[in-house]
C-alpha atoms as a PDB file:
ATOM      1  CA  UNK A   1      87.258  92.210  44.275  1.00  0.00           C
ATOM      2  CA  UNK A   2      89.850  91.861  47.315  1.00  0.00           C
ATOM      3  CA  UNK A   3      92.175  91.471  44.482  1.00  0.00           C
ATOM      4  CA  UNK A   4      91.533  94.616  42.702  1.00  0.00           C
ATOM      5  CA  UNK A   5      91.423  96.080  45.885  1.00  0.00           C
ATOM      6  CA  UNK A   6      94.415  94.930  47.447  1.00  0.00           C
ATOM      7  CA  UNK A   7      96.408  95.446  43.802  1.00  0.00           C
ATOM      8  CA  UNK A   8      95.478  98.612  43.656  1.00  0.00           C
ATOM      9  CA  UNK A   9      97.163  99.246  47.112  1.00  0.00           C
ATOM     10  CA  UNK A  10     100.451  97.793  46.156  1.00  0.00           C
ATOM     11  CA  UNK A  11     100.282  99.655  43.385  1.00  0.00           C
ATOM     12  CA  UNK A  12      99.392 103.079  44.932  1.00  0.00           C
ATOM     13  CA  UNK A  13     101.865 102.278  48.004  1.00  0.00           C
ATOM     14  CA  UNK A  14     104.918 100.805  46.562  1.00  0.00           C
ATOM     15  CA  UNK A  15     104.978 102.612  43.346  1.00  0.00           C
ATOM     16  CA  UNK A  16     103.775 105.983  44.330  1.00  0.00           C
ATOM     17  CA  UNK A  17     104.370 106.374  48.045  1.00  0.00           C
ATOM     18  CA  UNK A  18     107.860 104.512  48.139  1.00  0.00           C
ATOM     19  CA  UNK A  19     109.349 104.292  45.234  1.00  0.00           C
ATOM     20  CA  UNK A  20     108.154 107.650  43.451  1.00  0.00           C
ATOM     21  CA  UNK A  21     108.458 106.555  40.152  1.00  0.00           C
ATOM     22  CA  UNK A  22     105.079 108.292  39.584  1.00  0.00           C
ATOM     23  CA  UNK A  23     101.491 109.665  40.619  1.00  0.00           C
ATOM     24  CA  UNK A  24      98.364 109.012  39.315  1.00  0.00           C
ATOM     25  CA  UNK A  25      98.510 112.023  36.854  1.00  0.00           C
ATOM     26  CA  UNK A  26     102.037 112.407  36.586  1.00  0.00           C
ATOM     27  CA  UNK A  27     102.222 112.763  32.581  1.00  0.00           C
ATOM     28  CA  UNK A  28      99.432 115.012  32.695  1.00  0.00           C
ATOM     29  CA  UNK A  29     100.520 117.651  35.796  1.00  0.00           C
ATOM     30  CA  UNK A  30     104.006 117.914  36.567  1.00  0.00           C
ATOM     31  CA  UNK A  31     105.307 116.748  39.734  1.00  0.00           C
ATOM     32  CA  UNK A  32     108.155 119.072  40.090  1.00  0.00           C
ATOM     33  CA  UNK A  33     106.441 121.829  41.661  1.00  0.00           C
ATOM     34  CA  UNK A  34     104.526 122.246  44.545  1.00  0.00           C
ATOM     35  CA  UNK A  35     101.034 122.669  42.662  1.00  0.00           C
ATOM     36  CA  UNK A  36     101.653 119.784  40.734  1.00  0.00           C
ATOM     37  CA  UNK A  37     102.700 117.399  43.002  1.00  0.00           C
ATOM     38  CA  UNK A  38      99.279 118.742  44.795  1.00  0.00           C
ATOM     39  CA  UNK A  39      97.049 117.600  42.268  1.00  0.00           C
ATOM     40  CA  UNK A  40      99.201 114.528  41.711  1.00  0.00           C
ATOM     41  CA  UNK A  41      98.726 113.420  45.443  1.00  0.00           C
ATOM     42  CA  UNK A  42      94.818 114.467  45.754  1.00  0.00           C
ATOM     43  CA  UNK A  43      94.681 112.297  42.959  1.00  0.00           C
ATOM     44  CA  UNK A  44      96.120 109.479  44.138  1.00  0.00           C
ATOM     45  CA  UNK A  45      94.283 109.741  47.556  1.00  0.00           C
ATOM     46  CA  UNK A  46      90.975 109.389  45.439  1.00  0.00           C
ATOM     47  CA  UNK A  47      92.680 106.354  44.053  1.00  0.00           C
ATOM     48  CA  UNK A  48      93.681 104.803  47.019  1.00  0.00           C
ATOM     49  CA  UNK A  49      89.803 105.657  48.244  1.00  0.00           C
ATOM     50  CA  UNK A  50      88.891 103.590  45.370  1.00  0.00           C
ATOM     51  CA  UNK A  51      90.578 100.662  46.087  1.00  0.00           C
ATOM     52  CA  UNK A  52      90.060 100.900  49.751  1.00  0.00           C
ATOM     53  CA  UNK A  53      86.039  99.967  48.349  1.00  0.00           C
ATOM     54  CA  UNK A  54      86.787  97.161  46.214  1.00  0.00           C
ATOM     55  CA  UNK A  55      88.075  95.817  49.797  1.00  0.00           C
ATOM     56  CA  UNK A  56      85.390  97.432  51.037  1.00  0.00           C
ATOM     57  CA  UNK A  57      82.881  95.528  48.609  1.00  0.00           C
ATOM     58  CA  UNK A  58      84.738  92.230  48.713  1.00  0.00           C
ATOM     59  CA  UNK A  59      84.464  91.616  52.480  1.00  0.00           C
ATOM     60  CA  UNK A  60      80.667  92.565  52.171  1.00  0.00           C
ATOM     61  CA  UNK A  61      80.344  90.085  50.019  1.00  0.00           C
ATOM     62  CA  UNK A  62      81.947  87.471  51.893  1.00  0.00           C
ATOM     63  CA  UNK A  63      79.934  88.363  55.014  1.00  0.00           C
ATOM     64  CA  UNK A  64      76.791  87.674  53.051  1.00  0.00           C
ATOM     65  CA  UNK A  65      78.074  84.484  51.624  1.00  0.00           C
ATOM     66  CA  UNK A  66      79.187  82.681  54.954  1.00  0.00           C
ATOM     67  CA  UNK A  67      76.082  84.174  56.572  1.00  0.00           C
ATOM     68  CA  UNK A  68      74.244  82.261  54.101  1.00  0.00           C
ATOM     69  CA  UNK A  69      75.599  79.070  55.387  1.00  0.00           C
ATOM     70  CA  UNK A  70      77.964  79.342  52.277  1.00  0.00           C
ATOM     71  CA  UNK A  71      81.339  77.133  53.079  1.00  0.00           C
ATOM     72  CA  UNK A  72      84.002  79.288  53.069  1.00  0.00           C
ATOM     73  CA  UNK A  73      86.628  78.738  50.315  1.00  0.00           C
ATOM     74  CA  UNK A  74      89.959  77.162  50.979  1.00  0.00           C
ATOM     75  CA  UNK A  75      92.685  78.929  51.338  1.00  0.00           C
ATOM     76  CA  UNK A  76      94.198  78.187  48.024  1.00  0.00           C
ATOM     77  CA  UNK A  77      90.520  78.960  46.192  1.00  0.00           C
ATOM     78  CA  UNK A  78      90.795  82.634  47.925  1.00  0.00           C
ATOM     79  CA  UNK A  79      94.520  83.547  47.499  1.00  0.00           C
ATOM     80  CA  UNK A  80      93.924  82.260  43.351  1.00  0.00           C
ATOM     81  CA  UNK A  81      91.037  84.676  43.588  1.00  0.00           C
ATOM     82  CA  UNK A  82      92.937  87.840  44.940  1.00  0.00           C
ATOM     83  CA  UNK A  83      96.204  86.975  42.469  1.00  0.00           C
ATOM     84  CA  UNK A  84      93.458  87.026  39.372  1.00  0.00           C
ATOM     85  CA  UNK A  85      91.902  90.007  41.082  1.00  0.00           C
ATOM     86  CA  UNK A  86      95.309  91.315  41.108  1.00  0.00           C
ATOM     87  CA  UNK A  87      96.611  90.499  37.453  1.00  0.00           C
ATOM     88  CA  UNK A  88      93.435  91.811  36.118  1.00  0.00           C
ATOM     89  CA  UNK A  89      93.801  95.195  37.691  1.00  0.00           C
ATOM     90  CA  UNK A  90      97.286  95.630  36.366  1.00  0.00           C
ATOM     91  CA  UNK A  91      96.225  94.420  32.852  1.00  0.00           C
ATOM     92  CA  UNK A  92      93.207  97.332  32.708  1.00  0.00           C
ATOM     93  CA  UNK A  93      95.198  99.463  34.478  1.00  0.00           C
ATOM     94  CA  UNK A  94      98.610  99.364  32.115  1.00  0.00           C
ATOM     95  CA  UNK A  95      96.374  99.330  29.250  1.00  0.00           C
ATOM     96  CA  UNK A  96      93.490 102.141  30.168  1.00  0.00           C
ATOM     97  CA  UNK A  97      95.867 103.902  32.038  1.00  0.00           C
ATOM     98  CA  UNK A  98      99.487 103.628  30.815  1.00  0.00           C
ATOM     99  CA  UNK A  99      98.758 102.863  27.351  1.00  0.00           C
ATOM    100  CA  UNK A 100      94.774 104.746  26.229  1.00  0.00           C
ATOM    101  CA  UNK A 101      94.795 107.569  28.451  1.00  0.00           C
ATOM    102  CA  UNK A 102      98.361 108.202  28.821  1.00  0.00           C
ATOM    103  CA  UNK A 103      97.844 109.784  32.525  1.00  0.00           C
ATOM    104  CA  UNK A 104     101.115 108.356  33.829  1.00  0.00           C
ATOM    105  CA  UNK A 105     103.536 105.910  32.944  1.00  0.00           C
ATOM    106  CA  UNK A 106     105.591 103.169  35.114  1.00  0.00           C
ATOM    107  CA  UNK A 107     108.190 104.683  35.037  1.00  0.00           C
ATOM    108  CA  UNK A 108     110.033 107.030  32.617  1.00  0.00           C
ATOM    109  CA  UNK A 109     113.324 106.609  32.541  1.00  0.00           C
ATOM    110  CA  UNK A 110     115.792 103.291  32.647  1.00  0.00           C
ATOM    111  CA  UNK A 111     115.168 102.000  29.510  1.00  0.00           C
ATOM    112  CA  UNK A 112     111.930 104.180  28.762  1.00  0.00           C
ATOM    113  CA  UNK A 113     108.151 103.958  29.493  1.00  0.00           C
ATOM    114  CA  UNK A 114     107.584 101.645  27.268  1.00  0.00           C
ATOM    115  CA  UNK A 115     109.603  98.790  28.967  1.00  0.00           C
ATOM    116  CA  UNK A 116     108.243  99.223  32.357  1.00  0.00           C
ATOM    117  CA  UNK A 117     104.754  99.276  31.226  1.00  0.00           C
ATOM    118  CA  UNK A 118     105.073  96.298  29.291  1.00  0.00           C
ATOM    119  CA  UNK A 119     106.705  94.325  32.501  1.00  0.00           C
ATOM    120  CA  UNK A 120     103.957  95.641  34.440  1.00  0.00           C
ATOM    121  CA  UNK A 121     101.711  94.160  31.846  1.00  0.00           C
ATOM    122  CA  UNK A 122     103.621  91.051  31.704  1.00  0.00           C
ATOM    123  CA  UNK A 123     103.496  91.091  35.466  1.00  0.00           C
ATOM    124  CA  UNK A 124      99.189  91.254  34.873  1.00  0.00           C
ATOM    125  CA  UNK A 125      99.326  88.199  32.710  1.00  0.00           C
ATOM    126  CA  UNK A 126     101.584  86.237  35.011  1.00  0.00           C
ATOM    127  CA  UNK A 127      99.442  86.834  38.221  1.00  0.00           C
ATOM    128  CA  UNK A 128      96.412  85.989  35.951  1.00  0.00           C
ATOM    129  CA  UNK A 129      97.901  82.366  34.986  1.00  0.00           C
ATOM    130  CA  UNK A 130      99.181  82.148  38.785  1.00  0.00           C
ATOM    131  CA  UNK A 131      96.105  82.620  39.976  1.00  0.00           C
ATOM    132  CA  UNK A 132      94.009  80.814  37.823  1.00  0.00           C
ATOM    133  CA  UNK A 133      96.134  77.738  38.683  1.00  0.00           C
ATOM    134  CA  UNK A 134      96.094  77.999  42.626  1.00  0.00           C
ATOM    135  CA  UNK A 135      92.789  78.707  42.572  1.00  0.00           C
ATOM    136  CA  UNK A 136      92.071  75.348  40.533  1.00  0.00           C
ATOM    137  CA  UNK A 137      94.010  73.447  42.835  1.00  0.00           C
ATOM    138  CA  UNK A 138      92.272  75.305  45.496  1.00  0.00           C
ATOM    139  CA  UNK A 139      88.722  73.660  44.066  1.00  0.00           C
ATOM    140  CA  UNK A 140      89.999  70.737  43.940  1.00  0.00           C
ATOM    141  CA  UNK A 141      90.433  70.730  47.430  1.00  0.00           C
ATOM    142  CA  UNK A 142      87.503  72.130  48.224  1.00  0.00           C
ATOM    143  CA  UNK A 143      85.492  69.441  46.368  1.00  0.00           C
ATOM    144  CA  UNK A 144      87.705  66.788  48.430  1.00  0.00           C
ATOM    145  CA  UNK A 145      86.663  68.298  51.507  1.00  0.00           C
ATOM    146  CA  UNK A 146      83.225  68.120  50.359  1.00  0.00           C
ATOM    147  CA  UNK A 147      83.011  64.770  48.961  1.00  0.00           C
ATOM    148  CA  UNK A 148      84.952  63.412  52.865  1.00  0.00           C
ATOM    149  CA  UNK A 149      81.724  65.291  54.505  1.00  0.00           C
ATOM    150  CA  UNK A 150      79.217  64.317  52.210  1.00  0.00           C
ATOM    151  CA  UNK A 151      78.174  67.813  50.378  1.00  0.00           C
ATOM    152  CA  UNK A 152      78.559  67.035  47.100  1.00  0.00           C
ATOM    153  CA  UNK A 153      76.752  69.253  44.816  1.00  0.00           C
END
């Protein structure tokens, strides 16, 4: 979840609030006129509102887990978790997005849409196999740790 969440923020910040390469309804309302670029920013706000919960939801979680006497992951278990979290959220959202839907695009020029949103998939994937290895090296620490106190289970 705090990857989805925190994805979805570099996502929303970098490529629509700094780079401007689009909004989330920028194939659908035009962003060259004032109304447009309106609905294009409301938009995005309810995005950003959306991932601001996934954080939201993911530290709720985590609460409940350590207040449950639940060891806390390592370092390299948790970062594994958010670049997964990550990955996945730019896999569903190039594909439901980008690709389904059609709502926006990465970006639509240099090379056309269709490049960018396949490196932003591409990106997905890599973040996904990233992750997914950090956060097995991050268990097997964590079992280490465990086994040297004892808690094996």
């Amino acid at each position: 979840m705090y990857g989805i969440g925190l994805g979805g923020f570099v996502d929303g910040i970098v490529l629509h609030q700094l780079l401007q390469w689009h909004h989330l309804l920028s194939s659908e309302e035009s962003t060259t006129t004032v109304a447009g670029l309106e609905v294009n920013i409301l938009a995005d706000g309810f995005f950003h509102v959306l991932t601001w919960l996934f954080v939201v939801g993911a530290s709720l979680v985590t609460l409940a887990q350590w207040r449950q006497g639940r060891l806390a992951p390592s370092w390299g278990f948790h970062l594994g978790g958010v670049l997964v979290g990550w990955g996945g959220f730019n896999l569903v959202e190039g594909l439901v997005d980008h690709q389904l839907l059609g709502i926006h695009h990465v970006r639509d020029d240099l090379g056309g849409p269709l490049a960018w949103d396949l490196g932003f998939l591409a990106l997905g994937v890599l973040l996904v196999v990233v992750g997914l290895l950090v956060q097995r090296r991050g268990e097997r620490t964590m079992a280490a740790e465990a086994a040297d106190r004892g808690t094996v289970g």
